[in-house]
PDB file of N, CA and C in Angstrom:
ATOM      1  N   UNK A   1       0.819  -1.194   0.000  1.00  0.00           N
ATOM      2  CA  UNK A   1       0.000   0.000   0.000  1.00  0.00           C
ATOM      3  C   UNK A   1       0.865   1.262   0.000  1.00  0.00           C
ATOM      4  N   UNK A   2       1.976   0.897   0.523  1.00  0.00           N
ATOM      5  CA  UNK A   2       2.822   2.224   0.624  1.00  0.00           C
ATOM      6  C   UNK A   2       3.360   2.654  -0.870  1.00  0.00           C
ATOM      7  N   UNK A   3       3.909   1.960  -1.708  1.00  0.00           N
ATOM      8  CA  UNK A   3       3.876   2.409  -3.223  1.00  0.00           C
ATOM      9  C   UNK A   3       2.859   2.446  -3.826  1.00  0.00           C
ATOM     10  N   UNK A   4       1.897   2.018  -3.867  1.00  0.00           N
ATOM     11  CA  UNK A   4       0.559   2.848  -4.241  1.00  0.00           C
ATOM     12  C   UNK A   4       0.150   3.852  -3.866  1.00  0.00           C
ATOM     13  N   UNK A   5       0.337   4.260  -2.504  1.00  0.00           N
ATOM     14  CA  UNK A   5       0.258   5.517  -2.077  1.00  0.00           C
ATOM     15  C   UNK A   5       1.523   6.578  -2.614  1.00  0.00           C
ATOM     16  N   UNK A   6       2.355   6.147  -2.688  1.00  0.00           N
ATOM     17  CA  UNK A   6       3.576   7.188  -3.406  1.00  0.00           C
ATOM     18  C   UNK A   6       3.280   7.383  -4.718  1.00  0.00           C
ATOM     19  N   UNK A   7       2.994   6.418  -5.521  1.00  0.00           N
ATOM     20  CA  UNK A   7       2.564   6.457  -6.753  1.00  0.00           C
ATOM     21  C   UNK A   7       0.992   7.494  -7.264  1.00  0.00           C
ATOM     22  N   UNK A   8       0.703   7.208  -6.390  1.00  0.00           N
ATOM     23  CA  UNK A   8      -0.598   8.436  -6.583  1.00  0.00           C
ATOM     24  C   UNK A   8      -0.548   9.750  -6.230  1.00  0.00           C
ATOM     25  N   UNK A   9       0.448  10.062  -5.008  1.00  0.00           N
ATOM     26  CA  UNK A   9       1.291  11.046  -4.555  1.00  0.00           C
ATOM     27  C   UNK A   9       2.171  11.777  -5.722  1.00  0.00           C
ATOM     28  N   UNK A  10       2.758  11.326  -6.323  1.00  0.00           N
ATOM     29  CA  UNK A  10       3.633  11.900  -7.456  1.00  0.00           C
ATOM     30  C   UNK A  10       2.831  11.964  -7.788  1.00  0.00           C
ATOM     31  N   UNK A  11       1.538  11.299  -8.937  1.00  0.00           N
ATOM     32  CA  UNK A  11       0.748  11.267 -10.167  1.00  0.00           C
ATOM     33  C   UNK A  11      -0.131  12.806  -9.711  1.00  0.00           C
ATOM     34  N   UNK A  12      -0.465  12.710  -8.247  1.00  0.00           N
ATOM     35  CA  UNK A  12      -1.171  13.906  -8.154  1.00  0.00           C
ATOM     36  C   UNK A  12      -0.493  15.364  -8.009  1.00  0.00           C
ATOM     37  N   UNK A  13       0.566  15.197  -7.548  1.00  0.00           N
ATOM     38  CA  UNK A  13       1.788  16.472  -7.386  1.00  0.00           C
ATOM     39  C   UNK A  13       1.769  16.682  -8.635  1.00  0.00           C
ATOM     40  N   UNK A  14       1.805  15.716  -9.749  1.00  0.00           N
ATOM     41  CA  UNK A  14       2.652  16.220 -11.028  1.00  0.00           C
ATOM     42  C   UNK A  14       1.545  16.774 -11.731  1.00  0.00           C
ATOM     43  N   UNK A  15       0.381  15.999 -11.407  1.00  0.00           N
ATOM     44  CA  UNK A  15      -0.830  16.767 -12.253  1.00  0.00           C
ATOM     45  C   UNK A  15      -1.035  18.395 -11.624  1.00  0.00           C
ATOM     46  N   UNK A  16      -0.760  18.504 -10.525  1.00  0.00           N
ATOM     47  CA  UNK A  16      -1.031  19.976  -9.952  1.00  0.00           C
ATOM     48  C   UNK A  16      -0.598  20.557 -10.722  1.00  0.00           C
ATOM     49  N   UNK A  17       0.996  20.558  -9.917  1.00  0.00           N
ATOM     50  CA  UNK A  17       2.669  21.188 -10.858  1.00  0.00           C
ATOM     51  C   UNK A  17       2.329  21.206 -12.627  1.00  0.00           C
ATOM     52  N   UNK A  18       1.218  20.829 -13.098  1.00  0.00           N
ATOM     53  CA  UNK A  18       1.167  20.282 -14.826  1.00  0.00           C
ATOM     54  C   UNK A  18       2.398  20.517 -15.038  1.00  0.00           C
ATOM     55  N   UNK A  19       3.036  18.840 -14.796  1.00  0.00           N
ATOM     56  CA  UNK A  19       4.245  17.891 -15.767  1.00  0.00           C
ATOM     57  C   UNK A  19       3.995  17.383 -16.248  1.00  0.00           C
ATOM     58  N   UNK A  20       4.166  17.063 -17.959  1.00  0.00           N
ATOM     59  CA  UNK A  20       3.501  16.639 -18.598  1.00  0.00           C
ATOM     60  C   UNK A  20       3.494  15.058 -18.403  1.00  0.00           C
ATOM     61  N   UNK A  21       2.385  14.433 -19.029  1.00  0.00           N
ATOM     62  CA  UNK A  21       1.896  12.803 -18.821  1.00  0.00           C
ATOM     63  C   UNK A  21       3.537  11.748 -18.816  1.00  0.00           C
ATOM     64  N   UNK A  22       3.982  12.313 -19.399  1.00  0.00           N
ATOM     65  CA  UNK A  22       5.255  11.471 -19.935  1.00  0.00           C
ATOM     66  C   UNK A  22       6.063  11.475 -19.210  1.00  0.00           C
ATOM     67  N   UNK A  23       6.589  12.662 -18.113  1.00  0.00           N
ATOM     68  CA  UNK A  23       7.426  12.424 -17.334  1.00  0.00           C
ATOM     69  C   UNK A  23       7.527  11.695 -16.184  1.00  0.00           C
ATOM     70  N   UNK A  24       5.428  12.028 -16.111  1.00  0.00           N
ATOM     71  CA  UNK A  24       5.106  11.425 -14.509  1.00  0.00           C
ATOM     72  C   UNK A  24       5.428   9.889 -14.894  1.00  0.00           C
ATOM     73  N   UNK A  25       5.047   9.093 -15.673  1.00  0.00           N
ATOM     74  CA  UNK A  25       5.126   7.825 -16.437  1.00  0.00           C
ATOM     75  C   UNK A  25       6.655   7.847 -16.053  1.00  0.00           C
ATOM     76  N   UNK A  26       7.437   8.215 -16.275  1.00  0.00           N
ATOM     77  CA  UNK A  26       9.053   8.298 -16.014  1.00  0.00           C
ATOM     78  C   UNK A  26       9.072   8.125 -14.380  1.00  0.00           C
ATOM     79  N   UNK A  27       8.802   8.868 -14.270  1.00  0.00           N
ATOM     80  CA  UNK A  27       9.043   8.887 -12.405  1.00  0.00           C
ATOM     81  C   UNK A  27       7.929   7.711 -11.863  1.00  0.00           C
ATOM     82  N   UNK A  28       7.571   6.883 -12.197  1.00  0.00           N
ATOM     83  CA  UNK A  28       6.732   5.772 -11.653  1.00  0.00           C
ATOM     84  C   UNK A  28       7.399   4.759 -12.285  1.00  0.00           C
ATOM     85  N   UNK A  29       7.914   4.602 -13.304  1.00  0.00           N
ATOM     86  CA  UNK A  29       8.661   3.422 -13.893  1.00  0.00           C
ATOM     87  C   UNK A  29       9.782   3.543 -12.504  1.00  0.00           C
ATOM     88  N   UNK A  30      10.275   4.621 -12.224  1.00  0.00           N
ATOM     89  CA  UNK A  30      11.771   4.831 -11.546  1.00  0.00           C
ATOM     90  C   UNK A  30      11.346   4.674 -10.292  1.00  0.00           C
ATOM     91  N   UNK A  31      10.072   4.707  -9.453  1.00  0.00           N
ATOM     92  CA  UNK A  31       9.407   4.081  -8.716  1.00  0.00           C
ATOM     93  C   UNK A  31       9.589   2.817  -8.500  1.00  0.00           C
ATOM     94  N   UNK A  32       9.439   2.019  -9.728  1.00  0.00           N
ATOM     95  CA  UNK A  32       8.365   0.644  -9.829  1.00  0.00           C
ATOM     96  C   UNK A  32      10.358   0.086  -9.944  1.00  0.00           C
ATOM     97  N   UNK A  33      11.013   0.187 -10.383  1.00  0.00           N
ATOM     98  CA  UNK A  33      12.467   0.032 -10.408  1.00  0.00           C
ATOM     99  C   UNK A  33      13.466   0.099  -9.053  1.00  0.00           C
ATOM    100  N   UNK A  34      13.016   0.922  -8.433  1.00  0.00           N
ATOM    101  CA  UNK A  34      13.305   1.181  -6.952  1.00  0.00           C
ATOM    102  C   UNK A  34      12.671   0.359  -5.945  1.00  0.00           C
ATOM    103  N   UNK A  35      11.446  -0.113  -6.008  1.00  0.00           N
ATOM    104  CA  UNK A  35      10.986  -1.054  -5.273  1.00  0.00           C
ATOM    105  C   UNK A  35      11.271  -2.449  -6.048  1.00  0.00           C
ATOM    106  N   UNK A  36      11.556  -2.883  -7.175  1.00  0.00           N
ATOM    107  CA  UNK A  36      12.228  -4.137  -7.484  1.00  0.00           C
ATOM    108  C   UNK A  36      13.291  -4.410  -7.186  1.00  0.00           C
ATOM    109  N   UNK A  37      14.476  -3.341  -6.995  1.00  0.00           N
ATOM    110  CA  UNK A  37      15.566  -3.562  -6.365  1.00  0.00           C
ATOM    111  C   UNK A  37      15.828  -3.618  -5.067  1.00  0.00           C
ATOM    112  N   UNK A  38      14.632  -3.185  -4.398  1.00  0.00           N
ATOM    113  CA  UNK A  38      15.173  -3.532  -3.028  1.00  0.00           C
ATOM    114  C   UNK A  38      14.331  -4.751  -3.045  1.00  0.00           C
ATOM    115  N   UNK A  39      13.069  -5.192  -3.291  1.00  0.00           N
ATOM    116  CA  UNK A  39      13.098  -6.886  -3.589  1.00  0.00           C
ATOM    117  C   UNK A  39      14.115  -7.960  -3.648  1.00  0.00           C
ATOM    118  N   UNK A  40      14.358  -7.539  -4.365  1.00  0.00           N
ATOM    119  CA  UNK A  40      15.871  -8.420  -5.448  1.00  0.00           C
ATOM    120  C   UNK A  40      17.281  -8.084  -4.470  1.00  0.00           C
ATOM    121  N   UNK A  41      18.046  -7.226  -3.739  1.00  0.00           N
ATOM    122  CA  UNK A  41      18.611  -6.672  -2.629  1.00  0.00           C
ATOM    123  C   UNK A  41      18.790  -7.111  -1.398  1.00  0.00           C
ATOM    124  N   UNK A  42      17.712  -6.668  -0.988  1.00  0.00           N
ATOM    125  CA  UNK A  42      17.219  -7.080   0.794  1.00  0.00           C
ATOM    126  C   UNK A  42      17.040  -8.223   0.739  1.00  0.00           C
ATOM    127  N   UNK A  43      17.511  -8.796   2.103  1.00  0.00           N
ATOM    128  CA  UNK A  43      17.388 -10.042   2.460  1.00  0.00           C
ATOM    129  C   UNK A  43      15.631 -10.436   2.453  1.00  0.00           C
ATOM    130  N   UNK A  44      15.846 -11.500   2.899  1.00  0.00           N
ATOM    131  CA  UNK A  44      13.916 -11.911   3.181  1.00  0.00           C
ATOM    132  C   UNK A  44      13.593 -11.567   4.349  1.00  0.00           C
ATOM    133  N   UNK A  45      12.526 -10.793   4.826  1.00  0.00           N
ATOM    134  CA  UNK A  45      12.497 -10.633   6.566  1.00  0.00           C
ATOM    135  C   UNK A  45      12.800  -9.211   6.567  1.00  0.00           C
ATOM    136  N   UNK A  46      13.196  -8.043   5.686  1.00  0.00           N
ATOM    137  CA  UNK A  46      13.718  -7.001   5.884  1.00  0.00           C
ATOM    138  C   UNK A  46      12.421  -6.071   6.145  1.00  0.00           C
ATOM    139  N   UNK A  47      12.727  -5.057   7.003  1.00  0.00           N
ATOM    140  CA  UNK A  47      11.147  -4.447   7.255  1.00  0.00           C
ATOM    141  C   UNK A  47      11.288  -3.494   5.706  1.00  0.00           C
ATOM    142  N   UNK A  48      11.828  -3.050   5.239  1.00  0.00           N
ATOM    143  CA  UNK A  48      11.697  -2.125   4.592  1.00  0.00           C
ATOM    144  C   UNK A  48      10.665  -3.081   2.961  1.00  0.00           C
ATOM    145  N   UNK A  49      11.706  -4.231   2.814  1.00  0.00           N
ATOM    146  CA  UNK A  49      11.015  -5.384   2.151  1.00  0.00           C
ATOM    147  C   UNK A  49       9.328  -5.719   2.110  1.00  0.00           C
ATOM    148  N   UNK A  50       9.147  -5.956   3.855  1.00  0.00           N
ATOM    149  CA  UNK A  50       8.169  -5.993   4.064  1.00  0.00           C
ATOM    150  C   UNK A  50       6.712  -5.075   3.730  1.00  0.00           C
ATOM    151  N   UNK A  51       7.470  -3.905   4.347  1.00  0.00           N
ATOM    152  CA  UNK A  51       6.493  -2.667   3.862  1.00  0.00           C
ATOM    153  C   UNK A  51       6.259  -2.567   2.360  1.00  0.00           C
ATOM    154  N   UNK A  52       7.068  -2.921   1.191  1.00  0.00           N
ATOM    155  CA  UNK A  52       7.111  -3.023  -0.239  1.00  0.00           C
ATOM    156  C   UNK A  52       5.912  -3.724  -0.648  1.00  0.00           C
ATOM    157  N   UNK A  53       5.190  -4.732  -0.172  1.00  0.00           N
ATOM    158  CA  UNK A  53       4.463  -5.839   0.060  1.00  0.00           C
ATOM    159  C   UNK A  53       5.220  -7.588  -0.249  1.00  0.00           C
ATOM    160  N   UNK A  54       6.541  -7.184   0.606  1.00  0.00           N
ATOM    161  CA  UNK A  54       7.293  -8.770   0.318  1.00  0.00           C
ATOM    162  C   UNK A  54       7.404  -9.290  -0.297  1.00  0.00           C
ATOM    163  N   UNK A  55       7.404  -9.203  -1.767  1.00  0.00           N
ATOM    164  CA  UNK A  55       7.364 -10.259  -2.691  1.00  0.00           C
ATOM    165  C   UNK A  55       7.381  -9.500  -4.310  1.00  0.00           C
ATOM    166  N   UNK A  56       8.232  -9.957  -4.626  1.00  0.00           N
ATOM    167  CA  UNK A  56       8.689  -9.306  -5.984  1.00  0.00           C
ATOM    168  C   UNK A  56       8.082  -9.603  -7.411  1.00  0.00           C
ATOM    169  N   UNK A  57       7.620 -11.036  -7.064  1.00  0.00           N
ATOM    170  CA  UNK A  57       6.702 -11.127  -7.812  1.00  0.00           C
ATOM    171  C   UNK A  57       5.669 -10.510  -8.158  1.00  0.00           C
ATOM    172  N   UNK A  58       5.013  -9.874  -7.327  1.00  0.00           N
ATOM    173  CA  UNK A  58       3.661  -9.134  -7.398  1.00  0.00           C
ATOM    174  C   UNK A  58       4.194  -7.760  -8.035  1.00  0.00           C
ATOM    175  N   UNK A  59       4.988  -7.495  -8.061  1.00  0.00           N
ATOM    176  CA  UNK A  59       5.642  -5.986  -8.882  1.00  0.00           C
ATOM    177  C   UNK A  59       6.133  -6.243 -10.188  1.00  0.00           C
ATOM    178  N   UNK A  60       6.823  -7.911 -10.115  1.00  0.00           N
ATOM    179  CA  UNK A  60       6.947  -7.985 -11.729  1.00  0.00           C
ATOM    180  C   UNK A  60       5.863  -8.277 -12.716  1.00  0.00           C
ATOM    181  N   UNK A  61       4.623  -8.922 -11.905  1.00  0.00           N
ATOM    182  CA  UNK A  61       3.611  -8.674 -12.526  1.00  0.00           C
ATOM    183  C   UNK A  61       2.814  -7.331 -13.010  1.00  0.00           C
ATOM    184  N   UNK A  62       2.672  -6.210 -12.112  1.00  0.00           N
ATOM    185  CA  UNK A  62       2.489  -5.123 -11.992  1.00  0.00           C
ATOM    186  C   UNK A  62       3.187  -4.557 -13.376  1.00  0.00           C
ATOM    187  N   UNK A  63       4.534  -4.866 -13.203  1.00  0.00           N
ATOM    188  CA  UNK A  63       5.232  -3.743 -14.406  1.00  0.00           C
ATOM    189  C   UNK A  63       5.018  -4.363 -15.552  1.00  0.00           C
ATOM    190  N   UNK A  64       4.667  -5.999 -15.856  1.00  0.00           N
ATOM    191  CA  UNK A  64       4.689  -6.387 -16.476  1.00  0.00           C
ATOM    192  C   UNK A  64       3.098  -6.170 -17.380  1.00  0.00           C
ATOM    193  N   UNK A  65       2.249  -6.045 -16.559  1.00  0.00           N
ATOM    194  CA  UNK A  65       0.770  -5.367 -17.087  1.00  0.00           C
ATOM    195  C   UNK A  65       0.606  -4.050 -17.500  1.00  0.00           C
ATOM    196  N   UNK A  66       1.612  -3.089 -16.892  1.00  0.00           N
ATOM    197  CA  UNK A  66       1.587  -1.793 -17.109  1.00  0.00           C
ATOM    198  C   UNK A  66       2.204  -1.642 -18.429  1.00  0.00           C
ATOM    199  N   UNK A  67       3.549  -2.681 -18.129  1.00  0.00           N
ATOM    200  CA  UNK A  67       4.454  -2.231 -19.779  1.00  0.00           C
ATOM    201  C   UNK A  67       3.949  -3.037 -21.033  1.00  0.00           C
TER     202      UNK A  67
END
């Protein structure tokens, strides 16, 4: 929930700020890249991991529906 919440956080900052569609798309890929690496990184058990929603799979699916 916490990158969904960041992710809507930027999407809505950037729509305020009007940045255009393409960049925000940039900064959520670099999002969605940042939370795969600490997947892939962190040990298993890591809180920060945890808070990600534990499991990397569910993000490579994610990017993988988005892209």
């Amino acid at each position: 929930m916490l990158v969904l919440a960041l992710g809507a956080g930027i999407w809505a900052l950037g729509w305020v700020m009007d940045i255009p569609r393409q960049r925000r798309l940039v900064v959520l890929a670099v999002l969605w890249v940042g939370v795969m690496l600490a997947h892939l990184v962190l040990p298993e058990g890591h809180g920060l991991r945890a808070a990600l929603g534990g499991d990397a799979k569910v993000w490579a699916v994610f990017g993988g529906l988005a892209g």
